[in-house]
C-alpha atoms as a PDB file:
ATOM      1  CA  UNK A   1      30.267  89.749-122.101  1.00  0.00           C
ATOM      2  CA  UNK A   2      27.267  91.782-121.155  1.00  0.00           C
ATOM      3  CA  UNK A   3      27.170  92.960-117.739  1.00  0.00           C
ATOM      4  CA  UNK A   4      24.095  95.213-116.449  1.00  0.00           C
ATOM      5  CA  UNK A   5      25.368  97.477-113.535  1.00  0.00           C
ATOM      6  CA  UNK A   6      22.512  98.352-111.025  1.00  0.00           C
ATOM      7  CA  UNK A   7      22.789 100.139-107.300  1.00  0.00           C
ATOM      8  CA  UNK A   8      19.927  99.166-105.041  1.00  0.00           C
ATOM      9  CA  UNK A   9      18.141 101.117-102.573  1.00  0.00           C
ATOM     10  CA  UNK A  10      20.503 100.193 -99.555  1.00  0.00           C
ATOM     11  CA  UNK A  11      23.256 101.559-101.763  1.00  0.00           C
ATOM     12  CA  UNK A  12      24.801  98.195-103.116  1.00  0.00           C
ATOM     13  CA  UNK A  13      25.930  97.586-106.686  1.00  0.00           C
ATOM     14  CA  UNK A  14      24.989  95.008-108.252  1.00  0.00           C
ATOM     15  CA  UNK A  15      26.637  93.173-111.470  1.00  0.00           C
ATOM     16  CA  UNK A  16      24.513  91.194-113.678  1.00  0.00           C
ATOM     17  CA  UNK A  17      25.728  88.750-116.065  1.00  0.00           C
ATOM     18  CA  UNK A  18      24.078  86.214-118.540  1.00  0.00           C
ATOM     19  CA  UNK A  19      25.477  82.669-117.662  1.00  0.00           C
ATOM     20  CA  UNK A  20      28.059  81.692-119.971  1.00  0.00           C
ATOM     21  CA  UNK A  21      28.120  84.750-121.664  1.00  0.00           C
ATOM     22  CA  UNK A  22      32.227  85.188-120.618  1.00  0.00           C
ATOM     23  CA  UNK A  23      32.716  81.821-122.230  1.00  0.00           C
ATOM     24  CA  UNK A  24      34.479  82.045-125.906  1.00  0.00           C
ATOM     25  CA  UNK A  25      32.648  83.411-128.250  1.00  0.00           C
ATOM     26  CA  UNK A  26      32.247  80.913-130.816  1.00  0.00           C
ATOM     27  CA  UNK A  27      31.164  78.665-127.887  1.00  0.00           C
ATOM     28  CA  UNK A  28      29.147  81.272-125.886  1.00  0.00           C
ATOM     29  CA  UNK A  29      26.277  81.752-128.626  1.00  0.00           C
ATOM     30  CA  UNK A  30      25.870  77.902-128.272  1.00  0.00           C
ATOM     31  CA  UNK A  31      26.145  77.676-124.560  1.00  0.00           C
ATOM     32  CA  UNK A  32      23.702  80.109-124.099  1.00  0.00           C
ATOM     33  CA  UNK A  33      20.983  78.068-126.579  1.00  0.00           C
ATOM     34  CA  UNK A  34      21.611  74.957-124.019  1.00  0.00           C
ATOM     35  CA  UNK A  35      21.017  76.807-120.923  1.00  0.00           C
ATOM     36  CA  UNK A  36      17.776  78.377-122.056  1.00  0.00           C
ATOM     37  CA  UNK A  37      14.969  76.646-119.485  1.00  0.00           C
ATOM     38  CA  UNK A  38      12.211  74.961-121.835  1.00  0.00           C
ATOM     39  CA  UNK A  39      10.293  78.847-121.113  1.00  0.00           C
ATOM     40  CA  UNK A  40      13.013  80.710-122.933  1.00  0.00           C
ATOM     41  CA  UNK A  41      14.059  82.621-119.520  1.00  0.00           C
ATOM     42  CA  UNK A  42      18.314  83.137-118.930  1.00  0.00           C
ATOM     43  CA  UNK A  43      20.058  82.536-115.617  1.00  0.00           C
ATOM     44  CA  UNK A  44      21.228  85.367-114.882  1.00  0.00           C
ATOM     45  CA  UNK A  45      23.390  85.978-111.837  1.00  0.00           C
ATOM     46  CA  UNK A  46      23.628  89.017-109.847  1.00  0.00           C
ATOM     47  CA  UNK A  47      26.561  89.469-108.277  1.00  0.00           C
ATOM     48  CA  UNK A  48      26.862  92.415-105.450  1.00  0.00           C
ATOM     49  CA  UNK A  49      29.584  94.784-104.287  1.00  0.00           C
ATOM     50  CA  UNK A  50      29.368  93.724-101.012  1.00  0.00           C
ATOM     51  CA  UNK A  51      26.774  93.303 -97.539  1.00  0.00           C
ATOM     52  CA  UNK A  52      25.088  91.267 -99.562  1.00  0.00           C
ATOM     53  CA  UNK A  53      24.743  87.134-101.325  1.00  0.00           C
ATOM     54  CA  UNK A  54      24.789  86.365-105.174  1.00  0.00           C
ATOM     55  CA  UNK A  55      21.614  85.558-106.107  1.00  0.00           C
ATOM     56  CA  UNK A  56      20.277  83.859-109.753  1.00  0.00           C
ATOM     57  CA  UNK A  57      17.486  85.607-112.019  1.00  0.00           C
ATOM     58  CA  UNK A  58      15.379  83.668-114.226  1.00  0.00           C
ATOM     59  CA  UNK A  59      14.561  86.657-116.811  1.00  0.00           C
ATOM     60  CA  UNK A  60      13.362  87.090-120.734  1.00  0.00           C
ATOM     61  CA  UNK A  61      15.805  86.485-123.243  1.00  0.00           C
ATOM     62  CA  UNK A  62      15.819  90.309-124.079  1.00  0.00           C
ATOM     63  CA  UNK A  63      16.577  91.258-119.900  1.00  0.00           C
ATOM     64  CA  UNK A  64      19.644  93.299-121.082  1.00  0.00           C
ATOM     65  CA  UNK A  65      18.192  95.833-123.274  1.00  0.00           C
ATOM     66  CA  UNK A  66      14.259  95.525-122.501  1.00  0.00           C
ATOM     67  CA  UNK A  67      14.231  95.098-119.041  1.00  0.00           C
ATOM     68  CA  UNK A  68      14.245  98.539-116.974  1.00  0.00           C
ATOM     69  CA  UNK A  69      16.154  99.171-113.748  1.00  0.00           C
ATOM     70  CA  UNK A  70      13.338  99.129-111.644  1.00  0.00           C
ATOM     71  CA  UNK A  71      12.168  95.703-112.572  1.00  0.00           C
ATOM     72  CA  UNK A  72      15.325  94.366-112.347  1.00  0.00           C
ATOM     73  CA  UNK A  73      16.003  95.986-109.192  1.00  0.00           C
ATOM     74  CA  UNK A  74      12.487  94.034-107.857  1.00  0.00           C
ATOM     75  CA  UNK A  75      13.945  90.940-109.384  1.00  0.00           C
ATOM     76  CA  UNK A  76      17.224  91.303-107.163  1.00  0.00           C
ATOM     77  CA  UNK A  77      15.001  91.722-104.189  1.00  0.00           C
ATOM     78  CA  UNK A  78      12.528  89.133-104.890  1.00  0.00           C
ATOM     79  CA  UNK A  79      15.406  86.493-105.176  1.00  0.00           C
ATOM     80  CA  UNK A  80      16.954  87.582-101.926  1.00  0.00           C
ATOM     81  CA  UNK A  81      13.662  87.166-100.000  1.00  0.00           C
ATOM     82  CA  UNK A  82      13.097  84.250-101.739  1.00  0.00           C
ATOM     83  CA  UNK A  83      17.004  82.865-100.324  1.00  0.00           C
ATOM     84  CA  UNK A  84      16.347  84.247 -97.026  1.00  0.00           C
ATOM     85  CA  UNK A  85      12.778  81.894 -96.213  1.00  0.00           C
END
């Protein structure tokens, strides 16, 4: 299972994990192709250490080892403003 690791600017860790990607893994590489949206994005969901609600990322295929912190930071944020309106 991939998990990204992040710490935002108030100080709260975030886990980020592919959906499905825990599931077994001669199931996982097929789970994964099914919940691909019709753009080729991932849910991923964020999960923090605390003060804070999950929120789910729509990001690129190659998010875990592309994407830098800062954007992915940004994406965090822009999902919790976007849960908060």
């Amino acid at each position: 299972m991939k998990t990204r690791e992040i710490t935002d600017r108030n100080h709260v860790i975030w886990q980020c994990t592919q959906v499905f990607s825990g599931a077994n893994p001669k199931l996982a590489g097929r789970a994964a192709c099914l919940a691909k949206e019709d753009d080729g994005s991932l849910s991923i969901v964020c999960t923090p250490s605390g003060g804070e609600q999950t929120v789910r990322l729509q990001l690129k295929e190659d998010w875990y080892d592309q994407m830098s912190d800062d954007d992915l930071r940004k994406a965090i944020e822009n999902a919790k403003e976007s849960s908060d309106t």
